[in-house]
Every structure is written in C-alpha cells, then in structure tokens.
PDB file of N, CA and C in Angstrom:
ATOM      1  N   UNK A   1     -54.273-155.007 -95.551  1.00  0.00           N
ATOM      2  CA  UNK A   1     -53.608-156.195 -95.042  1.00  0.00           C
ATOM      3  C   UNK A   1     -54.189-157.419 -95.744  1.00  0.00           C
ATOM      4  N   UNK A   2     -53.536-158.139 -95.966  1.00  0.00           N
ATOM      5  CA  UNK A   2     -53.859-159.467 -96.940  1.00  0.00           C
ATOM      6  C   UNK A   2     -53.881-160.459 -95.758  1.00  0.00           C
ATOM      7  N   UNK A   3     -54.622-161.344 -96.189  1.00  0.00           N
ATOM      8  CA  UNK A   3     -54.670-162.888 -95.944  1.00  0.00           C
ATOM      9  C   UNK A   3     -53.873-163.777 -95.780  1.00  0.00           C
ATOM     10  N   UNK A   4     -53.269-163.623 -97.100  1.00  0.00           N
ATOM     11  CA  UNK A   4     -52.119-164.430 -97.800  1.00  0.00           C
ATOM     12  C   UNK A   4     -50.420-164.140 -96.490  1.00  0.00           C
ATOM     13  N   UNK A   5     -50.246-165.145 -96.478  1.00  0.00           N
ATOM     14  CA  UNK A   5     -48.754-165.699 -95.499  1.00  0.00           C
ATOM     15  C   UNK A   5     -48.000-165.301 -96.361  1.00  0.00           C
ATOM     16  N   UNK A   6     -48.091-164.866 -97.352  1.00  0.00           N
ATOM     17  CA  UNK A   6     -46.801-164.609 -98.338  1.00  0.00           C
ATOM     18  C   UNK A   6     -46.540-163.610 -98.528  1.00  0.00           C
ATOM     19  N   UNK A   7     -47.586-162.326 -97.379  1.00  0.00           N
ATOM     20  CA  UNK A   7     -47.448-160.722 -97.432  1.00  0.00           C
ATOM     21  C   UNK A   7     -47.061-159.869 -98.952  1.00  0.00           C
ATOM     22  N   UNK A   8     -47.889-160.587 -99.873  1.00  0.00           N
ATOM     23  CA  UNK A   8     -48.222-160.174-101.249  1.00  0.00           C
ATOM     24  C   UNK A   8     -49.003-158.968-101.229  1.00  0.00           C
ATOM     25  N   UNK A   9     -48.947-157.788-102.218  1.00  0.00           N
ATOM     26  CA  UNK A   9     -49.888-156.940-102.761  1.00  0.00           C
ATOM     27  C   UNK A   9     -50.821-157.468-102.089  1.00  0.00           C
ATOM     28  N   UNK A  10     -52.182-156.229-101.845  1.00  0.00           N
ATOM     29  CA  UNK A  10     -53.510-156.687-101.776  1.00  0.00           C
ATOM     30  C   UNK A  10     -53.909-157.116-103.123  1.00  0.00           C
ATOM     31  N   UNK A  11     -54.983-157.902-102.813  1.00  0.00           N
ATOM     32  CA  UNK A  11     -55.785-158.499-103.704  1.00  0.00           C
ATOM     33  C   UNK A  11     -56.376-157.755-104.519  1.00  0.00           C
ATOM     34  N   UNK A  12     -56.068-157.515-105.901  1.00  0.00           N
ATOM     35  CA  UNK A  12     -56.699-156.782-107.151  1.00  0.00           C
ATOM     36  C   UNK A  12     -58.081-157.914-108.364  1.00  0.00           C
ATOM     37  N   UNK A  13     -59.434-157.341-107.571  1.00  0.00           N
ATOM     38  CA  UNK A  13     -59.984-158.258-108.325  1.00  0.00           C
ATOM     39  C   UNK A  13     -61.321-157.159-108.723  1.00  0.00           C
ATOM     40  N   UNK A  14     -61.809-157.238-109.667  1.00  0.00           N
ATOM     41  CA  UNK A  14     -62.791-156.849-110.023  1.00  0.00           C
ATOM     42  C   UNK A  14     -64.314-157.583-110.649  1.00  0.00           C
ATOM     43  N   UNK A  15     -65.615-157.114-110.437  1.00  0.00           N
ATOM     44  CA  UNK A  15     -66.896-157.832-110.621  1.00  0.00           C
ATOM     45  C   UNK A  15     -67.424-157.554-111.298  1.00  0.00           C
ATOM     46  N   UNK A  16     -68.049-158.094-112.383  1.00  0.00           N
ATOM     47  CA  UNK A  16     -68.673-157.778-113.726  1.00  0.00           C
ATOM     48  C   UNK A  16     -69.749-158.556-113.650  1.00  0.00           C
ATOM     49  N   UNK A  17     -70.966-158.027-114.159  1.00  0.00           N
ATOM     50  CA  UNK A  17     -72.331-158.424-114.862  1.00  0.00           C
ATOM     51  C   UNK A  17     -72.231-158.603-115.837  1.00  0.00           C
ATOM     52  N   UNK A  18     -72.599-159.446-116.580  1.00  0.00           N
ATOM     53  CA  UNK A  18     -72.763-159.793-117.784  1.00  0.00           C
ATOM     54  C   UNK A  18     -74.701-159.564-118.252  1.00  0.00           C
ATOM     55  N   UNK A  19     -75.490-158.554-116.854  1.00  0.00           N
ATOM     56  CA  UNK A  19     -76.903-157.973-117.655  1.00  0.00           C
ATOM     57  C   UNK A  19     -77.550-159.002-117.014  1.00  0.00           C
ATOM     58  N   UNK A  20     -77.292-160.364-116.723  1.00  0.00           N
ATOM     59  CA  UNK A  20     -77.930-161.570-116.648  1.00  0.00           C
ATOM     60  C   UNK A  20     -77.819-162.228-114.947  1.00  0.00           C
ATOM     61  N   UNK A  21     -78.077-163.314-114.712  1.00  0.00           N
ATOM     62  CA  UNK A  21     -77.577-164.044-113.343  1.00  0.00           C
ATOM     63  C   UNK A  21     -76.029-164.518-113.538  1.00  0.00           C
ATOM     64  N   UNK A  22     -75.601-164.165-114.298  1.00  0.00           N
ATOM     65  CA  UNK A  22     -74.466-164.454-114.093  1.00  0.00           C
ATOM     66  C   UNK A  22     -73.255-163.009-113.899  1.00  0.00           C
ATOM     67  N   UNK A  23     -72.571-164.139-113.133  1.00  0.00           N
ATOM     68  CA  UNK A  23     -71.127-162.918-112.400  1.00  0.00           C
ATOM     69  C   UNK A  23     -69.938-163.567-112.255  1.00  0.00           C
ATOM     70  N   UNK A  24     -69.198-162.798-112.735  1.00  0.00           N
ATOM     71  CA  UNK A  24     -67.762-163.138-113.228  1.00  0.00           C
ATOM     72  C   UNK A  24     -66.899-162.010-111.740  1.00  0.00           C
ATOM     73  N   UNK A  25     -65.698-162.478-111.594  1.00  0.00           N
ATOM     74  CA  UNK A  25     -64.625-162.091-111.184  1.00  0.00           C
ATOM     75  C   UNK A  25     -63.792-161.732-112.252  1.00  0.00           C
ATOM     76  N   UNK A  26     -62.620-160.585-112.285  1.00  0.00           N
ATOM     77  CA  UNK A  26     -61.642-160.518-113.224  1.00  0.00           C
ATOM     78  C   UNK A  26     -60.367-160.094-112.567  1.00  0.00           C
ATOM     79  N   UNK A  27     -59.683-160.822-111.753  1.00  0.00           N
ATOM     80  CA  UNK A  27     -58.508-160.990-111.138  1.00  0.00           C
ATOM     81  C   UNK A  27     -57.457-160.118-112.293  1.00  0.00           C
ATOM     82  N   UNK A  28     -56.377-159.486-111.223  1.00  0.00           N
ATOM     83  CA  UNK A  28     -55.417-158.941-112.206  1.00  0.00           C
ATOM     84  C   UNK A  28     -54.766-160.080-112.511  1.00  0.00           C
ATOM     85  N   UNK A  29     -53.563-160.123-113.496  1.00  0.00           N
ATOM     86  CA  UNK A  29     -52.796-160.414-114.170  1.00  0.00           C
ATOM     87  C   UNK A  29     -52.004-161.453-113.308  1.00  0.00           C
ATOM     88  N   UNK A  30     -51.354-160.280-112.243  1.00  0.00           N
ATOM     89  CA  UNK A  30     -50.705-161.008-111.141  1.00  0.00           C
ATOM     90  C   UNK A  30     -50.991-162.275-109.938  1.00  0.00           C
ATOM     91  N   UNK A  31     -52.346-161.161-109.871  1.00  0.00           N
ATOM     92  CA  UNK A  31     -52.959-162.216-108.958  1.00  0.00           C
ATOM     93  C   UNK A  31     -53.202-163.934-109.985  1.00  0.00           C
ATOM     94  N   UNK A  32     -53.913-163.365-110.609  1.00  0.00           N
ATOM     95  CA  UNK A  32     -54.569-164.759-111.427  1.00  0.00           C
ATOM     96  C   UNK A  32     -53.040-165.831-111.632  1.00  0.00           C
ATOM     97  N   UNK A  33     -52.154-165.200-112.219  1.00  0.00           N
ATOM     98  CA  UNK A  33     -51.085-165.868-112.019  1.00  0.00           C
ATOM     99  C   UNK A  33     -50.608-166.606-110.514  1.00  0.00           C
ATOM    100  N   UNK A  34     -50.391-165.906-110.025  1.00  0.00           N
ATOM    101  CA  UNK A  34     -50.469-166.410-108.119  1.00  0.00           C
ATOM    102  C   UNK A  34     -50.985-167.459-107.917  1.00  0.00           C
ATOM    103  N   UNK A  35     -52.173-167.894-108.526  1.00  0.00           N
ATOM    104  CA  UNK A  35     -53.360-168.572-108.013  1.00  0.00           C
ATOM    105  C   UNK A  35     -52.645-169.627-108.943  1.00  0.00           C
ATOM    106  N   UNK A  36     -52.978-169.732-109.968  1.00  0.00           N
ATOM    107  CA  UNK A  36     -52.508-170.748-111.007  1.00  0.00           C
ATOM    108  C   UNK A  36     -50.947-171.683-110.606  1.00  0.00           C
ATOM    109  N   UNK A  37     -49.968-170.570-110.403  1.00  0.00           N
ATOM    110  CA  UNK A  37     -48.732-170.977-109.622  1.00  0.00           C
ATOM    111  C   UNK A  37     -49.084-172.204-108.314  1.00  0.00           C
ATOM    112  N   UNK A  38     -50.455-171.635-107.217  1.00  0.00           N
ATOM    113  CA  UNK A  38     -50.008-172.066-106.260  1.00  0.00           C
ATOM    114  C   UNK A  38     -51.146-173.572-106.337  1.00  0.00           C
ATOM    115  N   UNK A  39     -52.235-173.377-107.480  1.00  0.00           N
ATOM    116  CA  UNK A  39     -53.016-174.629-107.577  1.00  0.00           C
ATOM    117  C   UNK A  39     -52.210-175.505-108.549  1.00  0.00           C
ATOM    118  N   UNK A  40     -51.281-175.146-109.496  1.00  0.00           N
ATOM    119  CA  UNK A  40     -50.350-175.594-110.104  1.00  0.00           C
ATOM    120  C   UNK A  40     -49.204-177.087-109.275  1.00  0.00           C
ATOM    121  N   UNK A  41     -48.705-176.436-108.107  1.00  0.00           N
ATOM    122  CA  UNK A  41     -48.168-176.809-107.008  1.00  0.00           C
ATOM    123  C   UNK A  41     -48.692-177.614-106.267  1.00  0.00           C
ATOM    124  N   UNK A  42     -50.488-177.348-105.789  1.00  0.00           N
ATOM    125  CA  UNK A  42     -50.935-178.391-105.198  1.00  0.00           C
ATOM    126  C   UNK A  42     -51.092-179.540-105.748  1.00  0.00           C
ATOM    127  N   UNK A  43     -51.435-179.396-107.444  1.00  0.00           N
ATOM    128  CA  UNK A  43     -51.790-180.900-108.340  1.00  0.00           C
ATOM    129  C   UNK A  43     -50.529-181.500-108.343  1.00  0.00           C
ATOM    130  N   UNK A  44     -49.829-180.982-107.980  1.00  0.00           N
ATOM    131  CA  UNK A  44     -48.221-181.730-107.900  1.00  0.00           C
ATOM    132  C   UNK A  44     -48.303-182.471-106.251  1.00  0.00           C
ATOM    133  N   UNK A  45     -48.747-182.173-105.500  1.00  0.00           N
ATOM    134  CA  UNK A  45     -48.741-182.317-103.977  1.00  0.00           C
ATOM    135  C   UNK A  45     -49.815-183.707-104.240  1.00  0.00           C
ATOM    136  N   UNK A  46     -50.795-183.225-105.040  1.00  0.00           N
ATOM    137  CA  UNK A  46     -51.598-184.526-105.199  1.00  0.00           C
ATOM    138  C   UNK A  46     -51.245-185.783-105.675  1.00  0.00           C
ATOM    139  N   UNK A  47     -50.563-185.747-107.016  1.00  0.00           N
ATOM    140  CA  UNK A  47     -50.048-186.608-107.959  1.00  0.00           C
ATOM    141  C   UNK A  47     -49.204-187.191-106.581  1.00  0.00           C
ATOM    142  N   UNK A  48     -48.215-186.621-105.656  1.00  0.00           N
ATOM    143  CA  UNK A  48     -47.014-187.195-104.843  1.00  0.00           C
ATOM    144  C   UNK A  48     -48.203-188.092-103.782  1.00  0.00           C
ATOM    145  N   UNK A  49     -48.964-187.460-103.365  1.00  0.00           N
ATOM    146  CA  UNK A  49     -49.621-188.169-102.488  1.00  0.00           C
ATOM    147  C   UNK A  49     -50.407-189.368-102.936  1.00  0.00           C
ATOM    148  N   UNK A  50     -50.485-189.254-104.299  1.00  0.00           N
ATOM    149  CA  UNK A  50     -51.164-190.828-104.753  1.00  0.00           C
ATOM    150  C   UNK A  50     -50.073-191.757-105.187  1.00  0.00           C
ATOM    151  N   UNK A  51     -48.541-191.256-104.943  1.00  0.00           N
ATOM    152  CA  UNK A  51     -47.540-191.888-105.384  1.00  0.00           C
ATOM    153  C   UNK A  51     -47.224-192.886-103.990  1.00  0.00           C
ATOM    154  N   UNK A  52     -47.592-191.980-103.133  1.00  0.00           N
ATOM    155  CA  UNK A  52     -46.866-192.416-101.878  1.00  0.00           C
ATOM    156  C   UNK A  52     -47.955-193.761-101.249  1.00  0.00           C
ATOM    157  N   UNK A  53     -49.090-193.462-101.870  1.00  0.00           N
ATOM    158  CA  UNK A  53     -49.992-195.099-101.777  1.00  0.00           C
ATOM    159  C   UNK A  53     -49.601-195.953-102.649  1.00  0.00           C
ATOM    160  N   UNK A  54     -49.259-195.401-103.365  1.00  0.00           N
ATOM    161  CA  UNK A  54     -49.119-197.018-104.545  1.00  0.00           C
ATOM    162  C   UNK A  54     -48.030-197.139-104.162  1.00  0.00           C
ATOM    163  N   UNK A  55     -47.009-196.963-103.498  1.00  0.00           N
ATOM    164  CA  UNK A  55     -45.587-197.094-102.991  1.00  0.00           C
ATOM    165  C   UNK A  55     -45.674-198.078-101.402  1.00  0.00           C
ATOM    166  N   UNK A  56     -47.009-197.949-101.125  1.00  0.00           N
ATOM    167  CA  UNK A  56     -47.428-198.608 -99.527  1.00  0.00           C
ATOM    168  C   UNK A  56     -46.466-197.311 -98.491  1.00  0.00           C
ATOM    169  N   UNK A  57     -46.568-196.174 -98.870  1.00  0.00           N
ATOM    170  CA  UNK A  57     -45.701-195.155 -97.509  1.00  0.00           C
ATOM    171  C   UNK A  57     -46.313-195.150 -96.503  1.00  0.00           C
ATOM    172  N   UNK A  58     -45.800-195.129 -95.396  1.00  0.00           N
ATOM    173  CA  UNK A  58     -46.360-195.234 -93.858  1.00  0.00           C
ATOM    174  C   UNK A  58     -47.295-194.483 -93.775  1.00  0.00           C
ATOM    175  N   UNK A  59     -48.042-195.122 -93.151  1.00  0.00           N
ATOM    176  CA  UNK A  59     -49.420-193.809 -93.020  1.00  0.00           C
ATOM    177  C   UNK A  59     -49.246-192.468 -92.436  1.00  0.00           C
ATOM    178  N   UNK A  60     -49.036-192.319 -91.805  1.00  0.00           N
ATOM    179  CA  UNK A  60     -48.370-191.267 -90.760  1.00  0.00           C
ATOM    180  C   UNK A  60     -47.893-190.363 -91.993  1.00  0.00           C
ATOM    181  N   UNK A  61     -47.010-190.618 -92.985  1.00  0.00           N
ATOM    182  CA  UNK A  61     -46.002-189.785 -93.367  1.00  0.00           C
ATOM    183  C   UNK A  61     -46.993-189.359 -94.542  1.00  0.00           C
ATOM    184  N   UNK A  62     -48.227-189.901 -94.960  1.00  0.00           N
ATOM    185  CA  UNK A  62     -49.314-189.819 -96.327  1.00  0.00           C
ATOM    186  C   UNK A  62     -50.031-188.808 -95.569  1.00  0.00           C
ATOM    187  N   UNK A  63     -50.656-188.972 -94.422  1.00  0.00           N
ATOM    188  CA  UNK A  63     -51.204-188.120 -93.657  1.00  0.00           C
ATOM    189  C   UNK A  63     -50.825-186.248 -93.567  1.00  0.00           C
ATOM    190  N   UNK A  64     -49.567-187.051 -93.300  1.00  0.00           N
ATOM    191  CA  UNK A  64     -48.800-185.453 -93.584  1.00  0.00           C
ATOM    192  C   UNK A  64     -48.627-184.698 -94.667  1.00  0.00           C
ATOM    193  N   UNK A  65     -48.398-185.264 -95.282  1.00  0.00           N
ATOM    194  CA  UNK A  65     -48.350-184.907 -96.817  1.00  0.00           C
ATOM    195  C   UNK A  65     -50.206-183.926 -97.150  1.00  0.00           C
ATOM    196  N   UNK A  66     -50.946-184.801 -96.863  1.00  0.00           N
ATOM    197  CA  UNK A  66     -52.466-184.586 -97.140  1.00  0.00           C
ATOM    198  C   UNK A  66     -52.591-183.166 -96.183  1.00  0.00           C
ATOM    199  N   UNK A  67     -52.418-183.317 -95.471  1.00  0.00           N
ATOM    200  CA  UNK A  67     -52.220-181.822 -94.452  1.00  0.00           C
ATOM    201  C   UNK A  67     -51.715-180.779 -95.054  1.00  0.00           C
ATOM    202  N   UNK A  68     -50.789-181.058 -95.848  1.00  0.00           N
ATOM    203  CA  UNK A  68     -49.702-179.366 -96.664  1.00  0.00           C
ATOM    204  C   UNK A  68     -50.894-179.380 -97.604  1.00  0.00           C
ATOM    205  N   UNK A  69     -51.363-180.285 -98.187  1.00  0.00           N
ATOM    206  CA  UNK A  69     -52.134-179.815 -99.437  1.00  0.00           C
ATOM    207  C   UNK A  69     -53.781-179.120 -98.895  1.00  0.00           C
ATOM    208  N   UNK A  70     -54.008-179.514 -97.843  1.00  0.00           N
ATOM    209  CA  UNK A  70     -55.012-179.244 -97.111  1.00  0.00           C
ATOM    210  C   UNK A  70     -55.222-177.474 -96.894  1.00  0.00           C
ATOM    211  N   UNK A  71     -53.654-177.394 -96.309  1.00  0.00           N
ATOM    212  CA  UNK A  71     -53.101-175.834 -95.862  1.00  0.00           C
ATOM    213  C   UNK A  71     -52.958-174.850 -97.078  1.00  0.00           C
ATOM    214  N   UNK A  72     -52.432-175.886 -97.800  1.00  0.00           N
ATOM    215  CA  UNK A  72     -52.185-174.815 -99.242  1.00  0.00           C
ATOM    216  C   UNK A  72     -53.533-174.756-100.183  1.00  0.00           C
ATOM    217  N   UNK A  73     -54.742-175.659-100.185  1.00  0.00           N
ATOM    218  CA  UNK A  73     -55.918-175.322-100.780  1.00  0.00           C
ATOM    219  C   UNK A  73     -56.336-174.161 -99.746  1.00  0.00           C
ATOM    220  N   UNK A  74     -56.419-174.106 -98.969  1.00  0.00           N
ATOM    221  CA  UNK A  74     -57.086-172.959 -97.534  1.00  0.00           C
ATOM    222  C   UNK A  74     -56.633-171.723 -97.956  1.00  0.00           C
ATOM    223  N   UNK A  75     -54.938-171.932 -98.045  1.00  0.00           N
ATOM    224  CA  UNK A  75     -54.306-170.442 -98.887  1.00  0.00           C
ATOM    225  C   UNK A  75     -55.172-169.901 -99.484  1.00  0.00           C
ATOM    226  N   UNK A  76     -55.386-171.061-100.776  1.00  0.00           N
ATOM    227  CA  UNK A  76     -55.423-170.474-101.982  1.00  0.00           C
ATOM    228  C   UNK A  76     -57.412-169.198-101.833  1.00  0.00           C
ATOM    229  N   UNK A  77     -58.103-170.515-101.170  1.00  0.00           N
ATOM    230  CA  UNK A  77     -59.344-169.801-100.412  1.00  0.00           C
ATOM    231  C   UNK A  77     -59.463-168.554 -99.594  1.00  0.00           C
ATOM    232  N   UNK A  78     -58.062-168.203 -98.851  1.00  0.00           N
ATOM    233  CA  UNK A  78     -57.871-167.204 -98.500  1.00  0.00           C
ATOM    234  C   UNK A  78     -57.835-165.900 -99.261  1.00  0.00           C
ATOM    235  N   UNK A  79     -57.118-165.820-100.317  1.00  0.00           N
ATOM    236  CA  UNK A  79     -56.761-164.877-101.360  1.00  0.00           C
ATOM    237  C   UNK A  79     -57.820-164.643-101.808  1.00  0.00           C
ATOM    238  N   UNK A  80     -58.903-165.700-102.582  1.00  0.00           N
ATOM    239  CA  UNK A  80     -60.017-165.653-103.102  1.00  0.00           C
ATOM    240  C   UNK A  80     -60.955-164.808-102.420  1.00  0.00           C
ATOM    241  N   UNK A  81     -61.376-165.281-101.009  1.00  0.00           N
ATOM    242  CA  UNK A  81     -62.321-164.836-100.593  1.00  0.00           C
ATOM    243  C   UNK A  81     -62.158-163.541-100.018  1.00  0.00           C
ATOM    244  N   UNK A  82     -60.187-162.768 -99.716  1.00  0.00           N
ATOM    245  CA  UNK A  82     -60.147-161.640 -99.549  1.00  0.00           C
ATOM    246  C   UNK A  82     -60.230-160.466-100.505  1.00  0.00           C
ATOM    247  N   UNK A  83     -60.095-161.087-102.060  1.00  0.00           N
ATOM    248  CA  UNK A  83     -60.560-160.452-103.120  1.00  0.00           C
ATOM    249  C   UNK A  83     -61.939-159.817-103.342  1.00  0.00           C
ATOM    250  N   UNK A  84     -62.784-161.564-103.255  1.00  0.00           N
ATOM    251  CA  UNK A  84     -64.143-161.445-103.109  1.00  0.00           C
ATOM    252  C   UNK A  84     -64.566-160.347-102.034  1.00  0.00           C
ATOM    253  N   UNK A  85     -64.174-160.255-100.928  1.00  0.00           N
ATOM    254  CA  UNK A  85     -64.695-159.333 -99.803  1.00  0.00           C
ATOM    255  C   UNK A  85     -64.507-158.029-100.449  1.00  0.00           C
ATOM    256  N   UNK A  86     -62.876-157.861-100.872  1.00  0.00           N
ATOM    257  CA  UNK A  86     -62.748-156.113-100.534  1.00  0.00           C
ATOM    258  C   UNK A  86     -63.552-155.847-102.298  1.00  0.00           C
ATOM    259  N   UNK A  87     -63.725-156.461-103.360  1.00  0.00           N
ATOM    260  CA  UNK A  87     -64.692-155.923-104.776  1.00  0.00           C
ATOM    261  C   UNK A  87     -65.573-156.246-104.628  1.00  0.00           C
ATOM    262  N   UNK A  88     -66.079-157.626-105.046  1.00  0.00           N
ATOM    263  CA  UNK A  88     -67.385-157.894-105.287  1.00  0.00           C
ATOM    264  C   UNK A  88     -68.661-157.684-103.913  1.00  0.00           C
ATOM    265  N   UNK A  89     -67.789-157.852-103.011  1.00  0.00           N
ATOM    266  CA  UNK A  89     -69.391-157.677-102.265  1.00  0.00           C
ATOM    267  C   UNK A  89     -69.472-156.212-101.270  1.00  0.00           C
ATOM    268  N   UNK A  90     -68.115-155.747-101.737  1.00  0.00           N
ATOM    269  CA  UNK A  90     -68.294-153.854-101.322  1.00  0.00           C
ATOM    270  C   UNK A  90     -68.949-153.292-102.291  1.00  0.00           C
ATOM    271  N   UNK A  91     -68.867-154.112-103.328  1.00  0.00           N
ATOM    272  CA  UNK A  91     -69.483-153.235-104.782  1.00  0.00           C
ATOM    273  C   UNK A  91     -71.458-153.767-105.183  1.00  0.00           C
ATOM    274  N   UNK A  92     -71.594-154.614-104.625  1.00  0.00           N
ATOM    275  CA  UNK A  92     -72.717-155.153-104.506  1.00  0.00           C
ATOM    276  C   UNK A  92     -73.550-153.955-103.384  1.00  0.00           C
ATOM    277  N   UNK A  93     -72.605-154.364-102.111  1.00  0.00           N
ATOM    278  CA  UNK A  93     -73.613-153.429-101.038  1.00  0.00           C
ATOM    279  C   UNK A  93     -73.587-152.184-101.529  1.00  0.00           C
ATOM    280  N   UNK A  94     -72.607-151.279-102.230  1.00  0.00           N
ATOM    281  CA  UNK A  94     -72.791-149.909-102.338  1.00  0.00           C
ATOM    282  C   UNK A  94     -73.923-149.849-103.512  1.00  0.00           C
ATOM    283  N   UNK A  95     -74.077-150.685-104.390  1.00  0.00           N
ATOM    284  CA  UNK A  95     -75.175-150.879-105.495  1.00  0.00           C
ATOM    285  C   UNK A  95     -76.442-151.473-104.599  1.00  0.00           C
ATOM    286  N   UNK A  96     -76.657-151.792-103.123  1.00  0.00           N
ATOM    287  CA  UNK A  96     -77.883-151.693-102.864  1.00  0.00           C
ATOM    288  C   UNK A  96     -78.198-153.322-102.304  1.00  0.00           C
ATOM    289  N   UNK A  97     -77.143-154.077-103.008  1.00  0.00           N
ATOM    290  CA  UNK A  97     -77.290-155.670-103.004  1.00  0.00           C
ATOM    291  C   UNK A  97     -76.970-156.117-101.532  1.00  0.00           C
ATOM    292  N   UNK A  98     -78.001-156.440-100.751  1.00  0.00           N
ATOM    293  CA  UNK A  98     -77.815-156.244 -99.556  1.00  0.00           C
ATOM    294  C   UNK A  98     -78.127-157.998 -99.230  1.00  0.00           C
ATOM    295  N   UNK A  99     -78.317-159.043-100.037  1.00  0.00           N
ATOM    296  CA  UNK A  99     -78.491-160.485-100.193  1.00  0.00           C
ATOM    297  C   UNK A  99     -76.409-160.975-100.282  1.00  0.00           C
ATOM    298  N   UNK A 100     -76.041-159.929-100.912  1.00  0.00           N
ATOM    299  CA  UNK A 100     -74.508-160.530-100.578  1.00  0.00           C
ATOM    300  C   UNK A 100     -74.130-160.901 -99.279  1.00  0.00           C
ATOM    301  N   UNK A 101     -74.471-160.329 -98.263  1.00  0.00           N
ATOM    302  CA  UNK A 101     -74.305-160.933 -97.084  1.00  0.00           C
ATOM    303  C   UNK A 101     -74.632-161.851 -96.752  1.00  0.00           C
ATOM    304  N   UNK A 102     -75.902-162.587 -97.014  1.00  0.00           N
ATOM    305  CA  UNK A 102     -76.288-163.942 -96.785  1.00  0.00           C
ATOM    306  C   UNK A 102     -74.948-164.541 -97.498  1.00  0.00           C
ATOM    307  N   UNK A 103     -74.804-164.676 -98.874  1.00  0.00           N
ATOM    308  CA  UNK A 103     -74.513-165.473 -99.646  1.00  0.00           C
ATOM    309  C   UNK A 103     -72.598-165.502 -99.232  1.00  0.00           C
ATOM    310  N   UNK A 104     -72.358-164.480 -98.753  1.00  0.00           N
ATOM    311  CA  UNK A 104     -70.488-164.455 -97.815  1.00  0.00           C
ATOM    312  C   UNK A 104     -70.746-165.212 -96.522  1.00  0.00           C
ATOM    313  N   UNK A 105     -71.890-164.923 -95.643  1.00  0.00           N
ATOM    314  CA  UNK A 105     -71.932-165.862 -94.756  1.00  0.00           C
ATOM    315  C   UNK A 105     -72.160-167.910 -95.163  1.00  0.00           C
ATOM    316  N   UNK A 106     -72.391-167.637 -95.829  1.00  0.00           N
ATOM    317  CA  UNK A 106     -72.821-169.467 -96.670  1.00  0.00           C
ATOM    318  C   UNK A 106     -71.244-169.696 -97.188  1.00  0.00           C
ATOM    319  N   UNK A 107     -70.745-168.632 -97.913  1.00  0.00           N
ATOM    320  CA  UNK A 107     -69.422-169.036 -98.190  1.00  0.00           C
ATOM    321  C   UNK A 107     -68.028-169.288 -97.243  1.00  0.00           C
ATOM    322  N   UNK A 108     -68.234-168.162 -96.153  1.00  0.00           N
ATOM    323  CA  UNK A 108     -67.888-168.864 -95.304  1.00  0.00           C
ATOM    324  C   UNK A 108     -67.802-170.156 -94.404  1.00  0.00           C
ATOM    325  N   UNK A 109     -69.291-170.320 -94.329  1.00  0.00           N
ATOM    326  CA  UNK A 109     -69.078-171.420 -93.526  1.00  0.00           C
ATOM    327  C   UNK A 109     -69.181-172.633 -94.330  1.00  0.00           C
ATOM    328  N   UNK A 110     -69.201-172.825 -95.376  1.00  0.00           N
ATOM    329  CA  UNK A 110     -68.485-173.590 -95.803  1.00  0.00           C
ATOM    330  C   UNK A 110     -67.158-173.715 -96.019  1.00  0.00           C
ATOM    331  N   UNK A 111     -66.068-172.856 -95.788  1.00  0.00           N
ATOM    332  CA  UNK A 111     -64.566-172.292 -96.079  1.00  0.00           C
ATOM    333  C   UNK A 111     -64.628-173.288 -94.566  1.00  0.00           C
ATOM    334  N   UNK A 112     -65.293-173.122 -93.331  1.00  0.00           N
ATOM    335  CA  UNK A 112     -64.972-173.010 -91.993  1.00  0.00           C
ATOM    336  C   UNK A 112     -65.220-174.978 -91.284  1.00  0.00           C
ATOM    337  N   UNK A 113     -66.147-174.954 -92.632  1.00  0.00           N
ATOM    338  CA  UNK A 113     -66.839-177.067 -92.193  1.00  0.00           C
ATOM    339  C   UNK A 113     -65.544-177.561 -92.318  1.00  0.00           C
ATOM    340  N   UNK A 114     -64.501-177.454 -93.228  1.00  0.00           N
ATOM    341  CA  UNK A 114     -63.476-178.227 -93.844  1.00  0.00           C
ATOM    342  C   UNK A 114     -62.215-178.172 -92.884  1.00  0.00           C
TER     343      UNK A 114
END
C-alpha cells in the first residue's frame, strides 16, 4: 500500500554505497519521473503565489494557494520517505545497521514539525 493519494505502483527505490559515508538512493525511472512531474508543478504553484503578491491578491485567497503547495510538498515527502522505509532502511537493518532507526525517527519528526 502506498502513501501516495494517487494509488500509484509501490515505490521502487534502491540504496547504494559508494564504500564511503556517502549514500545514494536510485529511484526507478518512473518513480523519479513522478517526483520531477509533481516538484515541477509545485515551482509553478510558487512562481503563481509570488504573482498573486505583486498583484496585491486578498490575503485569504494567497493563503490558500500556500496551503496546496504546502499539501503537495508533503505528497511529494510522502513517496520519498515510503521508498526510503520499504529499501534503504529494510536493507540497512537486515545488514545489521541498527542506527537507521534513530536517523527515520529524526526524519520523521521533522516531516511532522511542518
């Protein structure tokens, strides 16, 4: 079961070492596209919402506006972090990495301050 309101495929993402402290995600094709589509959409939501100040639009109606983009960054966090859950940090704990849990709980609650 997905995250995502848009009852899409599950999330296809995979976690790579690069040997070092660093760690990469490698989203399929589709997904990565998805994402791009829907942050694509929000910089458009943004650009409108800085239109609608320099235009003097009622507050009320800027407000609202700031809310869809609010909902649709959260989306996009949704997908992410249901990716992140079902690869990278099933694949961490079965390799022993038992600090991923701290570091999903921190990511959460930062997902949860906003």
């Amino acid at each position: 079961m997905s995250f995502d309101d848009s009852k899409e495929e599950a999330v296809e993402v995979s976690c790579h070492s690069d040997g070092g402290n660093s760690r990469k995600s490698h989203h399929s094709d589709k997904v990565k596209n998805n994402l791009i589509t829907r942050l694509n959409r929000i910089e458009g939501q943004i650009r409108g919402i800085k239109g609608l100040i320099e235009k003097d639009t009622y507050c009320d109606d800027v407000i609202t506006q700031i809310s869809a983009t609010q909902s649709a960054l959260n989306s996009v966090a949704k997908i992410l972090l249901e990716g992140h859950m079902k690869s990278c940090v099933v694949e961490r704990i079965q390799e022993g990495d038992m600090e991923v849990l701290d570091e999903i709980l921190i990511t959460i609650q930062k997902l949860m301050k906003k």
